[in-house]
Protein backbone atom coordinates (compact mmCIF):
# COMPACT_ATOMS: atom_id res chain seq x y z
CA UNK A 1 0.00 0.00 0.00
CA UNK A 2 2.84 2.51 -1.26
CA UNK A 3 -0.23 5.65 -1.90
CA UNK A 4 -0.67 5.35 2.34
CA UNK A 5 -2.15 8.82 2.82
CA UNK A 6 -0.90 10.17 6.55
CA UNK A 7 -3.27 12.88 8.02
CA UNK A 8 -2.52 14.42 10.64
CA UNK A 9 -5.55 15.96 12.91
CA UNK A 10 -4.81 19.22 14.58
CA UNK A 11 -5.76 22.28 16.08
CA UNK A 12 -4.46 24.22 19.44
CA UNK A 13 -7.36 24.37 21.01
CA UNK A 14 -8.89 21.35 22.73
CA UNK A 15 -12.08 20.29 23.16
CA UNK A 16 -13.20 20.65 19.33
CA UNK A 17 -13.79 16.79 19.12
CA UNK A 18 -10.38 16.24 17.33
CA UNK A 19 -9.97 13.22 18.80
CA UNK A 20 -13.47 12.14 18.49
CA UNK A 21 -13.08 13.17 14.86
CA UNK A 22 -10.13 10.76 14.95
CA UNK A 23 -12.13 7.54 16.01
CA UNK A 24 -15.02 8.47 13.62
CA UNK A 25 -13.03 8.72 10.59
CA UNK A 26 -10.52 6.00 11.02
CA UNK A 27 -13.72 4.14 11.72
CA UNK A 28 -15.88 5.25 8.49
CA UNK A 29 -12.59 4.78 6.41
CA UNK A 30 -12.50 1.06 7.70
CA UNK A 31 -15.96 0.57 6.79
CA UNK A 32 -15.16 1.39 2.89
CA UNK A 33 -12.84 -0.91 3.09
CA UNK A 34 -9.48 0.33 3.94
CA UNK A 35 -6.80 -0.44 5.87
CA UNK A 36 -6.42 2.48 8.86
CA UNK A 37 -3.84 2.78 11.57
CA UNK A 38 -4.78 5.63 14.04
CA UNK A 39 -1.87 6.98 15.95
CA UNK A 40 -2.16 8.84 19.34
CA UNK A 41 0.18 11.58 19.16
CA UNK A 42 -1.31 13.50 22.42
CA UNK A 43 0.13 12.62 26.11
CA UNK A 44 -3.34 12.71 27.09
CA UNK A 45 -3.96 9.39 25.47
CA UNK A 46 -7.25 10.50 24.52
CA UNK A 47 -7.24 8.32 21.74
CA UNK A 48 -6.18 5.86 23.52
CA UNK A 49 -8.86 5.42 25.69
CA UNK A 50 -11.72 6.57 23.14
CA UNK A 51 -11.12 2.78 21.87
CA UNK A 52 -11.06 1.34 25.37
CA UNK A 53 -8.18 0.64 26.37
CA UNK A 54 -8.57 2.77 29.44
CA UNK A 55 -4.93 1.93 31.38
CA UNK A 56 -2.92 3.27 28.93
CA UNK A 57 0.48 3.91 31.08
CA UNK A 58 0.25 0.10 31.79
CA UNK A 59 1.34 -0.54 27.70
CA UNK A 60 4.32 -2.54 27.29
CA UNK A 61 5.24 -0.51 23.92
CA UNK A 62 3.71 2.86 22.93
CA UNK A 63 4.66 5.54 20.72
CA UNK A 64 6.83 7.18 23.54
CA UNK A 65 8.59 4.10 23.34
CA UNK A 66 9.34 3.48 19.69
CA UNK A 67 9.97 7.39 19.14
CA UNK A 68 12.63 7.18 21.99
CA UNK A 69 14.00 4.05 20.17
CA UNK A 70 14.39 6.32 16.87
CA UNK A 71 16.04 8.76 19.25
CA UNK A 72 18.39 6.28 20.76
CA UNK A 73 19.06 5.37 17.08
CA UNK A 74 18.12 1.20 18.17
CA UNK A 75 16.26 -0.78 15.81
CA UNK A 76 12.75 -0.88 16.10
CA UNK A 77 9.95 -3.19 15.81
CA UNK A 78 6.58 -0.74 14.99
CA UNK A 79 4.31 -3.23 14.40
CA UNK A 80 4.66 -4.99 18.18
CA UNK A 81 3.27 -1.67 19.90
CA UNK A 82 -0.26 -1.86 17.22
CA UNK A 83 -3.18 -2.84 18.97
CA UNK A 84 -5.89 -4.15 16.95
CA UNK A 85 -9.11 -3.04 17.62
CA UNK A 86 -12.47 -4.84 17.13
CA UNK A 87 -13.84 -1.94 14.72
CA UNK A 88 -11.48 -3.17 11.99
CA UNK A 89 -9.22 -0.32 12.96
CA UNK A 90 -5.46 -0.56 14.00
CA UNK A 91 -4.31 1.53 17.02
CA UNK A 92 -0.08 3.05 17.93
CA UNK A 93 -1.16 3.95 21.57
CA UNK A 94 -0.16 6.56 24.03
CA UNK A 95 0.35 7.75 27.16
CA UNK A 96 1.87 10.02 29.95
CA UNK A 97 5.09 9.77 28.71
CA UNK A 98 4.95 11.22 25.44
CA UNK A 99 5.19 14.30 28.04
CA UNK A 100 8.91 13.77 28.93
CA UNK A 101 10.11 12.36 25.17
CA UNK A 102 8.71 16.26 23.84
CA UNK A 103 11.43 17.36 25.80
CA UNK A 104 14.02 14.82 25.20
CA UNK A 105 13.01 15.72 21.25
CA UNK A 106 14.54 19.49 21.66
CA UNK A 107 18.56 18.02 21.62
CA UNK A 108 17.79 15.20 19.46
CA UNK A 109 18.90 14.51 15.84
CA UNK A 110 16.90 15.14 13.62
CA UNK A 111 14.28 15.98 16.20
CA UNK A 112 11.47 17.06 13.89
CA UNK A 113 11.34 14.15 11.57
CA UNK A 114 11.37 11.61 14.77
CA UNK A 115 7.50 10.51 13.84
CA UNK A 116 8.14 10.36 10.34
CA UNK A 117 10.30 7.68 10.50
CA UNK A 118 7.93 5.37 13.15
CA UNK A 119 5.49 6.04 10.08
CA UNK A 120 7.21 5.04 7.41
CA UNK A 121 8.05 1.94 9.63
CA UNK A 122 4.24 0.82 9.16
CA UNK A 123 2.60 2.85 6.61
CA UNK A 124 3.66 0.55 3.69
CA UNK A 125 0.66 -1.79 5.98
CA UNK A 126 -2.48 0.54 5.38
CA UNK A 127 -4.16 3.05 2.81
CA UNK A 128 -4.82 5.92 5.80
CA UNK A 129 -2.75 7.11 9.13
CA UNK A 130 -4.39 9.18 10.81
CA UNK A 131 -2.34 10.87 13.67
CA UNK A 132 -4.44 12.48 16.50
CA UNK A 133 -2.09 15.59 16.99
CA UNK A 134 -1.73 17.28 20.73
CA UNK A 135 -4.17 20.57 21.48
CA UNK A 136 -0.48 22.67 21.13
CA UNK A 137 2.02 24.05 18.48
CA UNK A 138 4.42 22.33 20.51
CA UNK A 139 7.28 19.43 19.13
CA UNK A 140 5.00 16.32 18.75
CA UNK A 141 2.67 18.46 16.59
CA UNK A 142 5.67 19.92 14.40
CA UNK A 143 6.44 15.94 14.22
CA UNK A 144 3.03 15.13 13.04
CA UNK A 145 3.08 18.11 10.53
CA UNK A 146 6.20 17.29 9.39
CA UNK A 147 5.19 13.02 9.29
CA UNK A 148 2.22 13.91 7.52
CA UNK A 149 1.03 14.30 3.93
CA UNK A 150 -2.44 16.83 4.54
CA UNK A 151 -3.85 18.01 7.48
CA UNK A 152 -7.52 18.12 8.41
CA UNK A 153 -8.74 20.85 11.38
CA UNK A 154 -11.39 20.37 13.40
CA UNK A 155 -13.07 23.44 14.50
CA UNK A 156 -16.15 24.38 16.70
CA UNK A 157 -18.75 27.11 15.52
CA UNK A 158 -17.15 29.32 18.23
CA UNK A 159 -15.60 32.53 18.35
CA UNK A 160 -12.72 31.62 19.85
CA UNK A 161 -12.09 28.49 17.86
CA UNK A 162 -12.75 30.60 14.64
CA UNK A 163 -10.12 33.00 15.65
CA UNK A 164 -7.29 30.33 16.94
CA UNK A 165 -7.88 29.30 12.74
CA UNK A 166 -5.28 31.81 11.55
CA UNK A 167 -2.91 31.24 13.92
CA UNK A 168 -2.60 27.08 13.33
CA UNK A 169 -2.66 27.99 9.67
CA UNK A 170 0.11 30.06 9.60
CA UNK A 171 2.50 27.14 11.35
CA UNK A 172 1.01 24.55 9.22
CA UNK A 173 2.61 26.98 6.65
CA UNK A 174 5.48 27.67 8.24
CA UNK A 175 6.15 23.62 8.56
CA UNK A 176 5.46 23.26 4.80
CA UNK A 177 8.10 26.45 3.64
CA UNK A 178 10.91 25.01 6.17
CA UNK A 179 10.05 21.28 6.20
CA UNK A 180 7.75 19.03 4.56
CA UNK A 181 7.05 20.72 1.30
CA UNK A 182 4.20 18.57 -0.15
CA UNK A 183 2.41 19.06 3.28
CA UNK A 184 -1.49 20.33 1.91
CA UNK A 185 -4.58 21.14 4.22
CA UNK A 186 -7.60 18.87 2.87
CA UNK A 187 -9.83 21.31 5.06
CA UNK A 188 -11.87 22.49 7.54
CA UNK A 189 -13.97 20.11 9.54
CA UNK A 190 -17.34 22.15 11.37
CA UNK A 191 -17.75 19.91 14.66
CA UNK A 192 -20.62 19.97 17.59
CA UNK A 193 -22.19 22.06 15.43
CA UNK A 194 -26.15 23.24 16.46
CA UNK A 195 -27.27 24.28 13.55
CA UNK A 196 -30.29 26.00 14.86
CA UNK A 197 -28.13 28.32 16.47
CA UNK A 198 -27.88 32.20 15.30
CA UNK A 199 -24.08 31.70 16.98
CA UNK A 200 -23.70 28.47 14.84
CA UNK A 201 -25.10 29.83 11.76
CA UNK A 202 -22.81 32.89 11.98
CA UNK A 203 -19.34 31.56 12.87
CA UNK A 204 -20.07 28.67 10.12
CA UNK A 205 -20.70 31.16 7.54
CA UNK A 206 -18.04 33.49 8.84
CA UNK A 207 -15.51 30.63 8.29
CA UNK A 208 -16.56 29.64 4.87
CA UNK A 209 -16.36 33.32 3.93
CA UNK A 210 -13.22 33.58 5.63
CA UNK A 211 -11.08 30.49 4.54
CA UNK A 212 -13.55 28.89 1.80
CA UNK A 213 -12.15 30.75 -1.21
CA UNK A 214 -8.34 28.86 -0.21
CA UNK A 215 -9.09 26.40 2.13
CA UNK A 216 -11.69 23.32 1.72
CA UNK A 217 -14.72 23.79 4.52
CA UNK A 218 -15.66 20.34 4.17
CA UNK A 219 -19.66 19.92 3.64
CA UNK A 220 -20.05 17.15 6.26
CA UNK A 221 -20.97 19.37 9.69
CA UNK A 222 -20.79 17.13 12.44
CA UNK A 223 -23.65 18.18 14.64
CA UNK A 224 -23.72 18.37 19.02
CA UNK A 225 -24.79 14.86 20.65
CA UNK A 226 -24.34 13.94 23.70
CA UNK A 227 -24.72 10.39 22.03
CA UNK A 228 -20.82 11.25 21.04
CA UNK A 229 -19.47 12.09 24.34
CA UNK A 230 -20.91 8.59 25.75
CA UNK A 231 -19.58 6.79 22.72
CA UNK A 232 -16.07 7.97 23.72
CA UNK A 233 -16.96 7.12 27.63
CA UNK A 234 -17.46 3.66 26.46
CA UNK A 235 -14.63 3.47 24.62
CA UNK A 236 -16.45 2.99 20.89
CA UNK A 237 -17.03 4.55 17.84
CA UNK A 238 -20.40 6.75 17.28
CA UNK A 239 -21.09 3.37 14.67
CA UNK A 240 -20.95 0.78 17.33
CA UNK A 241 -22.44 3.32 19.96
CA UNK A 242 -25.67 4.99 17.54
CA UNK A 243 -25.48 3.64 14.67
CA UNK A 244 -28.56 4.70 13.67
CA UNK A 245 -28.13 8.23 14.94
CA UNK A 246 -27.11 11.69 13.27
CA UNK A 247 -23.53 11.87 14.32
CA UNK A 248 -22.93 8.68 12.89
CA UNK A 249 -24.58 9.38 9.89
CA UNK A 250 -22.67 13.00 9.78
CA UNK A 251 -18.97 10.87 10.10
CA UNK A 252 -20.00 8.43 7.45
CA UNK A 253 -20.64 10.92 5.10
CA UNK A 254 -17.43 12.98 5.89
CA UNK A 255 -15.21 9.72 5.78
CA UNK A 256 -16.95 9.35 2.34
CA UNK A 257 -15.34 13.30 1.25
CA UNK A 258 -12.16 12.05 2.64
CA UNK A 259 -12.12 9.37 0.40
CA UNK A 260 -13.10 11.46 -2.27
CA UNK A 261 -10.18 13.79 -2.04
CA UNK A 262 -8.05 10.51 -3.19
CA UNK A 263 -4.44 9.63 -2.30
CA UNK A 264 -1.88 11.68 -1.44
CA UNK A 265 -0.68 12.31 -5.17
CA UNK A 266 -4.27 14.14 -6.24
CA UNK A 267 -5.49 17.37 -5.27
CA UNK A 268 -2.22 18.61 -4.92
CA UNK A 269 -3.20 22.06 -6.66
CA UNK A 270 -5.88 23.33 -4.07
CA UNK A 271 -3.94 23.98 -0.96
CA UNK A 272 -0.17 24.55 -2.27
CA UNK A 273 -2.28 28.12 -1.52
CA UNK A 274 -1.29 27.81 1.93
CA UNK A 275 2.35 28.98 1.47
């Protein structure tokens, strides 16, 4: 699977259902069909534990561990730390102690293209990555950036969400001028949206007005549910959770656009605008 597209997930601020976003899509992607490996890039291990495993700092092997192998310069083994989980998706776990390797990352060789190399490790194994970045501009996200081929950015219909836009665009651009190139934005994702909202209405159109002309606002708008939040309590996907529901409809469609957009070689054109 040489056309493995790697995504990486981001935005600064938390609580935009990023991670959620994460599960979802992996999820949806699986359910065409392809082969997905979902890697936990956040300390937090919310990923992690939105699939159940909910102890993650008793892993034997997680991504701290393999990225401090690459560090160490030791041969590693990526595919012993993938859990495989009974959606049909694969999981690179984390937990607490991606928190001390950011800091070990500063003086290392190399230091930004640390992830990269765990990903090309495995990617050869799967037709999506998709790498659930940190809610900071911090190291392990410039890793991600730098690992990944297109980002996708979750974003609430909220002021200050809409404003912390310009800010993550501008590193994504500033990774792509001084590091990875061929690094593209496949868009804007609207989450917990309430679409019978003035507020919701407003931001939403404010951000397609905004960014729409350069940037993709993806049609799919994930609406509010509480039916998500207790999906990620139990440690499923919105599919296996409410599968007849509105969320889960909302992911399938936007894992359908995803798919749409192709492999990392198309679509190059639309957001080279990003320099």
């Amino acid at each position: 699977m040489s056309n493995c597209k790697v995504i990486a997930l981001t935005n600064q601020k938390g609580g935009v259902g990023k991670t959620t976003t994460a599960v979802n899509l992996g999820v949806s992607l699986a359910q065409q069909g392809k082969k997905v490996l979902l890697i936990d890039a956040d300390a937090q291990a919310n990923l992690t534990m939105s699939l159940g495993y909910n102890r993650p700092d008793d892993l034997p092997v997680t991504l701290s561990t393999i990225m401090q192998d690459i560090i160490d310069d030791k041969s590693v083994d990526v595919s012993k730390s993938i859990l495989h989980h009974g959606e049909g998706v694969d999981l690179l776990p984390a937990n607490i102690e991606l928190s001390s390797l950011e800091v070990r990352l500063i003086n290392a060789i190399s230091r930004e293209s640390v992830l990269k190399t765990c990903v090309n490790e495995v990617k050869k194994n799967y037709d999506y990555c998709l790498i659930d970045c940190m809610p900071s501009l911090g190291m392990l996200t410039i890793n991600a950036l730098a690992a990944a081929d297109s980002v996708v950015i979750p974003t609430q219909p909220h002021y200050l969400s809409a404003k912390g836009l310009e800010l993550l665009l501008r590193s994504v651009s500033k990774v792509k001028r001084q590091i990875n190139p061929p690094l593209r934005i496949d868009g804007i994702l609207m989450t917990m949206v309430m679409p019978r909202t003035n507020i919701s209405k407003e931001i939403t159109a404010t951000v397609r007005s905004a960014y729409g002309q350069r940037i993709k606002v993806f049609d799919t708008q994930i609406p509010h549910s509480i039916r998500a939040v207790e999906a990620t309590a139990e440690g499923k996907s919105i599919f296996a959770y409410d599968k007849g529901g509105k969320v889960a409809a909302a992911y399938e469609q936007f894992g359908k656009e995803v798919a749409e957009l192709g492999g990392k070689q198309k679509n190059r054109n639309q957001t080279d605008r990003i320099r």
